[in-house]
Each structure stands twice: as structure tokens, then as C-alpha cells.
C-alpha atoms as a PDB file:
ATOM      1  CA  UNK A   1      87.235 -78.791  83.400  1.00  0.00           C
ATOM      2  CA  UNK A   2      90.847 -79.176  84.666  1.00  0.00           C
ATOM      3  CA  UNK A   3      91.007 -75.786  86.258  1.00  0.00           C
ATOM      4  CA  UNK A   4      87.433 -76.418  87.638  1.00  0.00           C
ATOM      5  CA  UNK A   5      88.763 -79.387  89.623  1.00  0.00           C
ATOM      6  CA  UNK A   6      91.162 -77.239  90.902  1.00  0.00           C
ATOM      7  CA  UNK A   7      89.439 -74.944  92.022  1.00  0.00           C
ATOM      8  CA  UNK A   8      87.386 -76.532  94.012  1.00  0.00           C
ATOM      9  CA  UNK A   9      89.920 -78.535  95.451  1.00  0.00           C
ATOM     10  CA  UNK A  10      91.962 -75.562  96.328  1.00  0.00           C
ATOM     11  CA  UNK A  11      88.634 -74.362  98.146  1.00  0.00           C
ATOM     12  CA  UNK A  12      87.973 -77.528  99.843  1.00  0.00           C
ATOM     13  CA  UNK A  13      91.499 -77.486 101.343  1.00  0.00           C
ATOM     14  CA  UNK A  14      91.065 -73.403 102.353  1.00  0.00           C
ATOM     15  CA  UNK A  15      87.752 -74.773 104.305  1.00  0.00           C
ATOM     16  CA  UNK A  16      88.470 -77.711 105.905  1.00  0.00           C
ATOM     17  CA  UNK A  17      92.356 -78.561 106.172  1.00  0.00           C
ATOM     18  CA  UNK A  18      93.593 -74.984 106.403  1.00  0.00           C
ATOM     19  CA  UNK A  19      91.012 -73.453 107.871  1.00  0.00           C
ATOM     20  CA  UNK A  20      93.290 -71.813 110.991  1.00  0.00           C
ATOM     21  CA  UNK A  21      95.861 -71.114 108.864  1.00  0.00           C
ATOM     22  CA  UNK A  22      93.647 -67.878 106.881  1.00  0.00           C
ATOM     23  CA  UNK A  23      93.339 -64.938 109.041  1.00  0.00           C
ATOM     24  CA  UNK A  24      89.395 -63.353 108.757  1.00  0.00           C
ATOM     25  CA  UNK A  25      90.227 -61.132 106.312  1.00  0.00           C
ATOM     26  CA  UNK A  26      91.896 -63.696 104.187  1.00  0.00           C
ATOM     27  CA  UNK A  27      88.431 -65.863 104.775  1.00  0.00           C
ATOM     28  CA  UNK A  28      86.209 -63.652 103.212  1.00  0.00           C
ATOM     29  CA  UNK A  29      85.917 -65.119 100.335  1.00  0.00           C
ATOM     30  CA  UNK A  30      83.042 -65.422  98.723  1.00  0.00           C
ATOM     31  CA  UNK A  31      80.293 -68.294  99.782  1.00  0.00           C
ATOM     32  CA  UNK A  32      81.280 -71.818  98.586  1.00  0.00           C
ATOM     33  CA  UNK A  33      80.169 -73.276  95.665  1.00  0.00           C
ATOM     34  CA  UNK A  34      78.539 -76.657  95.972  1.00  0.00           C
ATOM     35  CA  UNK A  35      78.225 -77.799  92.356  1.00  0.00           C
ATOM     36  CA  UNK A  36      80.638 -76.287  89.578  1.00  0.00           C
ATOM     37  CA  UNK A  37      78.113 -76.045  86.992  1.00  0.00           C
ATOM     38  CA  UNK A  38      74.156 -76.767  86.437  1.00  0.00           C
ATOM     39  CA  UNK A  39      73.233 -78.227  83.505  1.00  0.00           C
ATOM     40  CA  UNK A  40      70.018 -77.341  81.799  1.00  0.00           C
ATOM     41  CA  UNK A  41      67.905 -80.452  79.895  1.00  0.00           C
ATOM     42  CA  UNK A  42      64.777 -79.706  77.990  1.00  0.00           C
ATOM     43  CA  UNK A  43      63.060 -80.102  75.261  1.00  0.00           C
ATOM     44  CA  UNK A  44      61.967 -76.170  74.670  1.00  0.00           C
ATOM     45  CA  UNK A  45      64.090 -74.966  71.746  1.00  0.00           C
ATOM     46  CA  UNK A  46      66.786 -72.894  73.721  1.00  0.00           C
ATOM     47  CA  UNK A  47      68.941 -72.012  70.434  1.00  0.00           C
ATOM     48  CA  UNK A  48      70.673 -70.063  67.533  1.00  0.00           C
ATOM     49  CA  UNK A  49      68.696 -70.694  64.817  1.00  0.00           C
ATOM     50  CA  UNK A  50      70.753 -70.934  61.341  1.00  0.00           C
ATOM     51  CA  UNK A  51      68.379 -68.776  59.909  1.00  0.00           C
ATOM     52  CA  UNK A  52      69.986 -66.180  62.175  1.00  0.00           C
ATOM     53  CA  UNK A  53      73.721 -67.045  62.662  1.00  0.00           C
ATOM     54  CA  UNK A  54      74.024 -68.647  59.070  1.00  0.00           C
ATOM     55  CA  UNK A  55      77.462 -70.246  59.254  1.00  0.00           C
ATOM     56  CA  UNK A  56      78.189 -73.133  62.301  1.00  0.00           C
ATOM     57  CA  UNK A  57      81.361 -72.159  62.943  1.00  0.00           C
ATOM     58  CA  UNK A  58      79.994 -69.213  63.943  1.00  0.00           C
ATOM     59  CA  UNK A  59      77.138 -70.365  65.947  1.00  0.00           C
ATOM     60  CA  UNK A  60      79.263 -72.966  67.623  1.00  0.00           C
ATOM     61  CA  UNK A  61      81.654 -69.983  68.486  1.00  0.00           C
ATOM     62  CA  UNK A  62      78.555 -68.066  69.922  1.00  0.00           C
ATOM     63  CA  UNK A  63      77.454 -70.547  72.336  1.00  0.00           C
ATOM     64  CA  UNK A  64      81.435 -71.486  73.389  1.00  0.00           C
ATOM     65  CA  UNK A  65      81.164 -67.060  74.523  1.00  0.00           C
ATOM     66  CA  UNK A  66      77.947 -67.695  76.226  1.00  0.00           C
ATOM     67  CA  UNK A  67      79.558 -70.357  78.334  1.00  0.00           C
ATOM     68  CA  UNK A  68      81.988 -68.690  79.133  1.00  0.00           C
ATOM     69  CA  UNK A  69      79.818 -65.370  80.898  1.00  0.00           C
ATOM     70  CA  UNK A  70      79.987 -65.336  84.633  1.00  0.00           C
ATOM     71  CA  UNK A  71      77.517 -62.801  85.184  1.00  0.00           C
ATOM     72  CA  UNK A  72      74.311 -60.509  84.307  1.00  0.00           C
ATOM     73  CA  UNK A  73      76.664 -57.541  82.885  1.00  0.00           C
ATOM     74  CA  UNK A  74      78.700 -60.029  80.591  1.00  0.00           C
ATOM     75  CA  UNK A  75      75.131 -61.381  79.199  1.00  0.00           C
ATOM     76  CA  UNK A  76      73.764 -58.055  78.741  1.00  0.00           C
ATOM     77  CA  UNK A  77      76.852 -56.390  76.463  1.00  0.00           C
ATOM     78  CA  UNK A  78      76.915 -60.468  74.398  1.00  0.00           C
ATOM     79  CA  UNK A  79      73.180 -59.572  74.203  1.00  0.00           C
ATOM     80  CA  UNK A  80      73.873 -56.209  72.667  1.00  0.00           C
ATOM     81  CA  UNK A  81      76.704 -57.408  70.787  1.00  0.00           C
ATOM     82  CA  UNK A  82      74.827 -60.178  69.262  1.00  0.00           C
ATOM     83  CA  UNK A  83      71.963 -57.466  68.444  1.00  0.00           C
ATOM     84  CA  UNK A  84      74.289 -55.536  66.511  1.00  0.00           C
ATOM     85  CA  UNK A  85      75.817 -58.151  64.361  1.00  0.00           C
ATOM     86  CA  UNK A  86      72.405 -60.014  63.294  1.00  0.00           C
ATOM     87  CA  UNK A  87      69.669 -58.134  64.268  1.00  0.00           C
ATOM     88  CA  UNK A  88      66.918 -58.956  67.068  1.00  0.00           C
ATOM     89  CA  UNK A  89      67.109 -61.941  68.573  1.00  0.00           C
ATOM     90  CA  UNK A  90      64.352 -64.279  67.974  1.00  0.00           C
ATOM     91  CA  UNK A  91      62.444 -66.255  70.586  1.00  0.00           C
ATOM     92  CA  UNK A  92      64.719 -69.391  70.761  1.00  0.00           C
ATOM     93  CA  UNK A  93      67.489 -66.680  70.951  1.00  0.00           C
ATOM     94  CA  UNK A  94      65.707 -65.044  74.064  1.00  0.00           C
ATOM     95  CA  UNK A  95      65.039 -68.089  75.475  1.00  0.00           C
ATOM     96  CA  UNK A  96      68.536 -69.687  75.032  1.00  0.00           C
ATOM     97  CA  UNK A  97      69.749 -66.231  77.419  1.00  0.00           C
ATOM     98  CA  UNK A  98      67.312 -66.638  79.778  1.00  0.00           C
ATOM     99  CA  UNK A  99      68.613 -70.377  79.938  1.00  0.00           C
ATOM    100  CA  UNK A 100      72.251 -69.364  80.863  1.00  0.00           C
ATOM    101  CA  UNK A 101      70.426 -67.025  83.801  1.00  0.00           C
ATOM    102  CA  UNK A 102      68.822 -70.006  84.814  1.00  0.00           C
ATOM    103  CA  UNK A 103      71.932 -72.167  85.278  1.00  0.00           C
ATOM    104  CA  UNK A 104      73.383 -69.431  87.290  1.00  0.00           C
ATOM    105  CA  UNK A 105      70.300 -69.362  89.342  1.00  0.00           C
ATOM    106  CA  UNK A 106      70.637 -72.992  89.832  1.00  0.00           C
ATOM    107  CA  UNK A 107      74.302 -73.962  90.674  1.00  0.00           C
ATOM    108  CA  UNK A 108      73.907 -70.926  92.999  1.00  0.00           C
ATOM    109  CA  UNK A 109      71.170 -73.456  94.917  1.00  0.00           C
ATOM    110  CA  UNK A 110      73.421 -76.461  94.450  1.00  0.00           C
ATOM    111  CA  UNK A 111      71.554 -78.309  91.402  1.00  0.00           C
ATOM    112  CA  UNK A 112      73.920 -80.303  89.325  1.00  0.00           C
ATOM    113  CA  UNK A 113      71.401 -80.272  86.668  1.00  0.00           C
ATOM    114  CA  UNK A 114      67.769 -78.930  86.025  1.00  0.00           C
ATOM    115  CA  UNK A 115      65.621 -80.725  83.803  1.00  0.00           C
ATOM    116  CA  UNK A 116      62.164 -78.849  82.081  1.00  0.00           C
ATOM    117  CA  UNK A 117      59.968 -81.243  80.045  1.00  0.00           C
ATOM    118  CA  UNK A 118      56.121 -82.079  79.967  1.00  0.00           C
ATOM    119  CA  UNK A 119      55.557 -78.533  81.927  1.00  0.00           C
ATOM    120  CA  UNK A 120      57.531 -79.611  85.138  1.00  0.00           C
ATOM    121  CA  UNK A 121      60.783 -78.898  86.418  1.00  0.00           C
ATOM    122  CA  UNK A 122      63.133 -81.237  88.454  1.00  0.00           C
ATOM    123  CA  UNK A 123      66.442 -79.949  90.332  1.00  0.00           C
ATOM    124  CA  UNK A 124      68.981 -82.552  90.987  1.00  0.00           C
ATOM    125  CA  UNK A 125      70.846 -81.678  93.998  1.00  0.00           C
ATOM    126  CA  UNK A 126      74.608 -82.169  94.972  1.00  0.00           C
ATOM    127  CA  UNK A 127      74.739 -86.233  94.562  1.00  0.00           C
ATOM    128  CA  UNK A 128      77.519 -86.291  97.500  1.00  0.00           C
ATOM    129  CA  UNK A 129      74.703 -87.502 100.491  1.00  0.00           C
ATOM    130  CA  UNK A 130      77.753 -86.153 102.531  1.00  0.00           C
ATOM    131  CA  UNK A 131      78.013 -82.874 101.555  1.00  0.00           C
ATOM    132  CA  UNK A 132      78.657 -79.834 103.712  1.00  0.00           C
ATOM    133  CA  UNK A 133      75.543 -78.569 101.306  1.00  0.00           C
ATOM    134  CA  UNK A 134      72.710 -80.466 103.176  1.00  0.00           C
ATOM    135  CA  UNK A 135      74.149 -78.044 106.486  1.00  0.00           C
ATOM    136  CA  UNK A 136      74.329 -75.506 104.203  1.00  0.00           C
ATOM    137  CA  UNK A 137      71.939 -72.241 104.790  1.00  0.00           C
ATOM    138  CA  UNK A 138      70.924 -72.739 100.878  1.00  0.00           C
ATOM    139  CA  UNK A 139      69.566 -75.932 102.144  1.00  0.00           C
ATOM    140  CA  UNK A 140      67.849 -74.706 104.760  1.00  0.00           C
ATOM    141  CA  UNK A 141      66.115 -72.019 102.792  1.00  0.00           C
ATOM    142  CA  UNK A 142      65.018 -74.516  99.932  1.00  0.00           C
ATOM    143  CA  UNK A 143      63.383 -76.844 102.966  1.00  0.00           C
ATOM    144  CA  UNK A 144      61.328 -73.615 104.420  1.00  0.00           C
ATOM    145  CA  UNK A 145      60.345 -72.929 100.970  1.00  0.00           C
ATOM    146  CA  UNK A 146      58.783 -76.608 100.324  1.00  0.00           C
ATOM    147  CA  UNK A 147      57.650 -76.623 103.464  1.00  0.00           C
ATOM    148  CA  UNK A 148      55.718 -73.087 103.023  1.00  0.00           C
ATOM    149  CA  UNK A 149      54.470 -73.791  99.451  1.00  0.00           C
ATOM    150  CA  UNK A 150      52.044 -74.281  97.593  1.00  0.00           C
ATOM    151  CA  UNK A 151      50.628 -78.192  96.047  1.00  0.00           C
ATOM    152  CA  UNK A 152      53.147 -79.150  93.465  1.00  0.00           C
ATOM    153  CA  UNK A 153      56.408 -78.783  94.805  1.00  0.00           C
ATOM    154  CA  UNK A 154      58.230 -81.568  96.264  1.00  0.00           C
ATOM    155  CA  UNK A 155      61.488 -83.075  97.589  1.00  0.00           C
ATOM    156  CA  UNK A 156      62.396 -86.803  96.535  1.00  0.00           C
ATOM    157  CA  UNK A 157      65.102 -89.427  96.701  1.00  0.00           C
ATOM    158  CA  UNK A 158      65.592 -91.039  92.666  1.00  0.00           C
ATOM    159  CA  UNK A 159      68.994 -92.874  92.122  1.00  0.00           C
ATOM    160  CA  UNK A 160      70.855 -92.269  95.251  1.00  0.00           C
ATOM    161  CA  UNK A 161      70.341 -88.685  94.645  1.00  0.00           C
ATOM    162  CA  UNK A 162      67.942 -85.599  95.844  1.00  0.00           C
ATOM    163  CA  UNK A 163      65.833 -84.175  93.551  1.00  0.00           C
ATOM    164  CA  UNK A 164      63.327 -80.856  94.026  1.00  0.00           C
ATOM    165  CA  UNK A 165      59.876 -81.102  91.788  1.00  0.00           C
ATOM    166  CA  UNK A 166      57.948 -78.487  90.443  1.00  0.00           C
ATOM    167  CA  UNK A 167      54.777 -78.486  88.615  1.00  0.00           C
ATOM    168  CA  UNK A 168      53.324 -75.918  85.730  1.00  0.00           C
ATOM    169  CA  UNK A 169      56.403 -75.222  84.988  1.00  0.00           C
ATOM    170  CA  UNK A 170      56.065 -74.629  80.952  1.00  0.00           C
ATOM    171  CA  UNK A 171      58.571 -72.060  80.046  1.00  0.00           C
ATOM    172  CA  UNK A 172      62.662 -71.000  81.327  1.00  0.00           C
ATOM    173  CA  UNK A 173      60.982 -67.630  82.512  1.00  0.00           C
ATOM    174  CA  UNK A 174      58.853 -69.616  84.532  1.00  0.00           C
ATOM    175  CA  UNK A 175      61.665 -71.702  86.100  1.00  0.00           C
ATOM    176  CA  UNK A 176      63.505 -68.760  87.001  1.00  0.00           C
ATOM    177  CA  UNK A 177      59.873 -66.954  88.618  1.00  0.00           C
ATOM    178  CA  UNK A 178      59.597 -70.223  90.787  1.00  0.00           C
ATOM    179  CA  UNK A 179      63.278 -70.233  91.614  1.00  0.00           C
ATOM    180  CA  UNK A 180      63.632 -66.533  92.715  1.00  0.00           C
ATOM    181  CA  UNK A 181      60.704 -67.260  95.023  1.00  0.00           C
ATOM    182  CA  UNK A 182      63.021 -70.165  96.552  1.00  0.00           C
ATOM    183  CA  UNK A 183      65.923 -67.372  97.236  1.00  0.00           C
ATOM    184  CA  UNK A 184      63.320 -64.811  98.103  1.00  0.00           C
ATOM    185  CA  UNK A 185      62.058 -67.049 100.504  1.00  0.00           C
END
């Protein structure tokens, strides 16, 4: 969490107070992250069974790697390795992969946190009203999209915070489908 801080404070700086200071090259880093992680809430069961990974430690171990992955390649070789040690994955196994896709997909729109219960899907957005996000061209995009779309989608203010709403949303794979449409957009 520590070096999370960091980070983005070290970015923050780089953007706004040092800004002249970077030549171009130095500045092309890649875009800025808004949120430093999205957190996924449901009630779908998004897990290692024990019936698969018998001991905890283990398990506990497991999801501490799959934390840790940055990207598709990293999931894809802890898929395989997982494979190899215990055998194909079950569905809450599948599911619990295609959860870690969808936090990537998120935080890369700026949700803090995406909830999935009672077939619907909320986004919470950056909770900083004065974000650089809300000028952001991810912003932008996920305004054309509501604005473009079908019944069922909708922006709201809950709690001093943003949130984007999403209906027949029953499944992860479904809340990545409706979010790649937002990118694709």
C-alpha cells in the first residue's frame, strides 16, 4: 500500500509540479492512473474451492500470486501453472480469473470499486469531485457511451460520489462484455 502511495505521488508531482522540468521523451510515460486499484464486490462465488486447493495456507498463498499479476500474460502462465498442480479449474476457479481481468478492466476506467449483485453492476468512480479524471479522455468516452446506449445504463450521484449503473448484468463475463463495449466505444 506504502509503495502505492508513492507512486502515485511521485506521478502527481511528474504531472503537475514538474511538469517543465521532463523533456518529451522523458514524458512518455505511460497514461495516468486515476484509481490504484478496483475492488470487485459480489455475491457470485469468485473462489478456490477447498475441494481443489485442500490446505489454506495454500489457497491463501494462491490468491496473495493472483494479486500480485499485472497483466494478461502473468494470468495466463498462473492459469497454466495452477492447471498443472491441481487439475482443471472449476467454475468458481474460472470465474475468480475472469474477476482479476475485470479489476484491470475497471481501474483502467477509473472505478475504485465495482459491485455485481441482484444481476446489476455499479462502478464507483474516482470519489475526488476534483479530479483531473472528470477532464480525462476516459471520461469522455464513458459519457458518449451512456449517452449512445441502450435503456439500463446510467450515471448517478450516491454519497458524494459518481457511480455508473448497469442492468442484466448476471455474470463477471458479462461485466467485462458491457465494459469492453465502454472502451470500444
Amino acid at each position: 500500500m506504502y509503495q502505492k502511495i508513492l507512486k502515485e505521488a511521485i506521478h502527481e508531482l511528474k504531472e503537475e509540479e514538474f511538469k517543465e522540468q521532463y523533456t518529451s521523451e522523458e514524458s512518455k510515460v505511460p497514461t495516468r492512473e486515476f484509481v490504484s486499484d478496483c475492488v470487485i464486490e459480489t455475491d457470485m462465488e469468485i473462489l478456490i474451492p477447498s475441494d481443489y486447493v485442500n490446505e489454506i495456507e495454500e489457497r491463501i498463498s494462491l490468491y496473495k500470486s493472483l494479486d500480485d499479476l499485472e497483466n494478461e500474460n502473468d494470468l495466463l502462465e498462473f492459469e497454466m501453472n495452477l492447471t498443472d498442480r491441481f487439475g482443471p479449474h472449476p467454475l468458481q476457479v474460472l470465474e475468480l480469473f475472469s474477476s482479476i481481468r475485470l479489476r484491470w478492466i475497471g481501474k483502467s476506467l477509473g472505478f475504485h470499486k465495482i459491485l455485481l449483485k441482484s444481476d446489476k453492476m455499479i462502478g464507483s468512480f474516482v470519489a475526488d469531485q476534483e479530479s483531473p479524471y472528470y477532464q480525462s479522455k476516459v471520461f469522455t468516452q464513458i459519457l458518449q457511451f451512456i449517452q449512445s446506449n441502450p435503456p439500463g445504463v446510467k450515471m448517478y450521484e450516491r454519497n458524494n460520489g459518481l457511480r455508473l449503473s448497469a442492468e442484466k448484468i448476471s455474470s463477471v463475463g458479462a461485466a467485462i462484455g458491457f465494459l469492453d463495449g465502454v472502451i470500444k466505444s
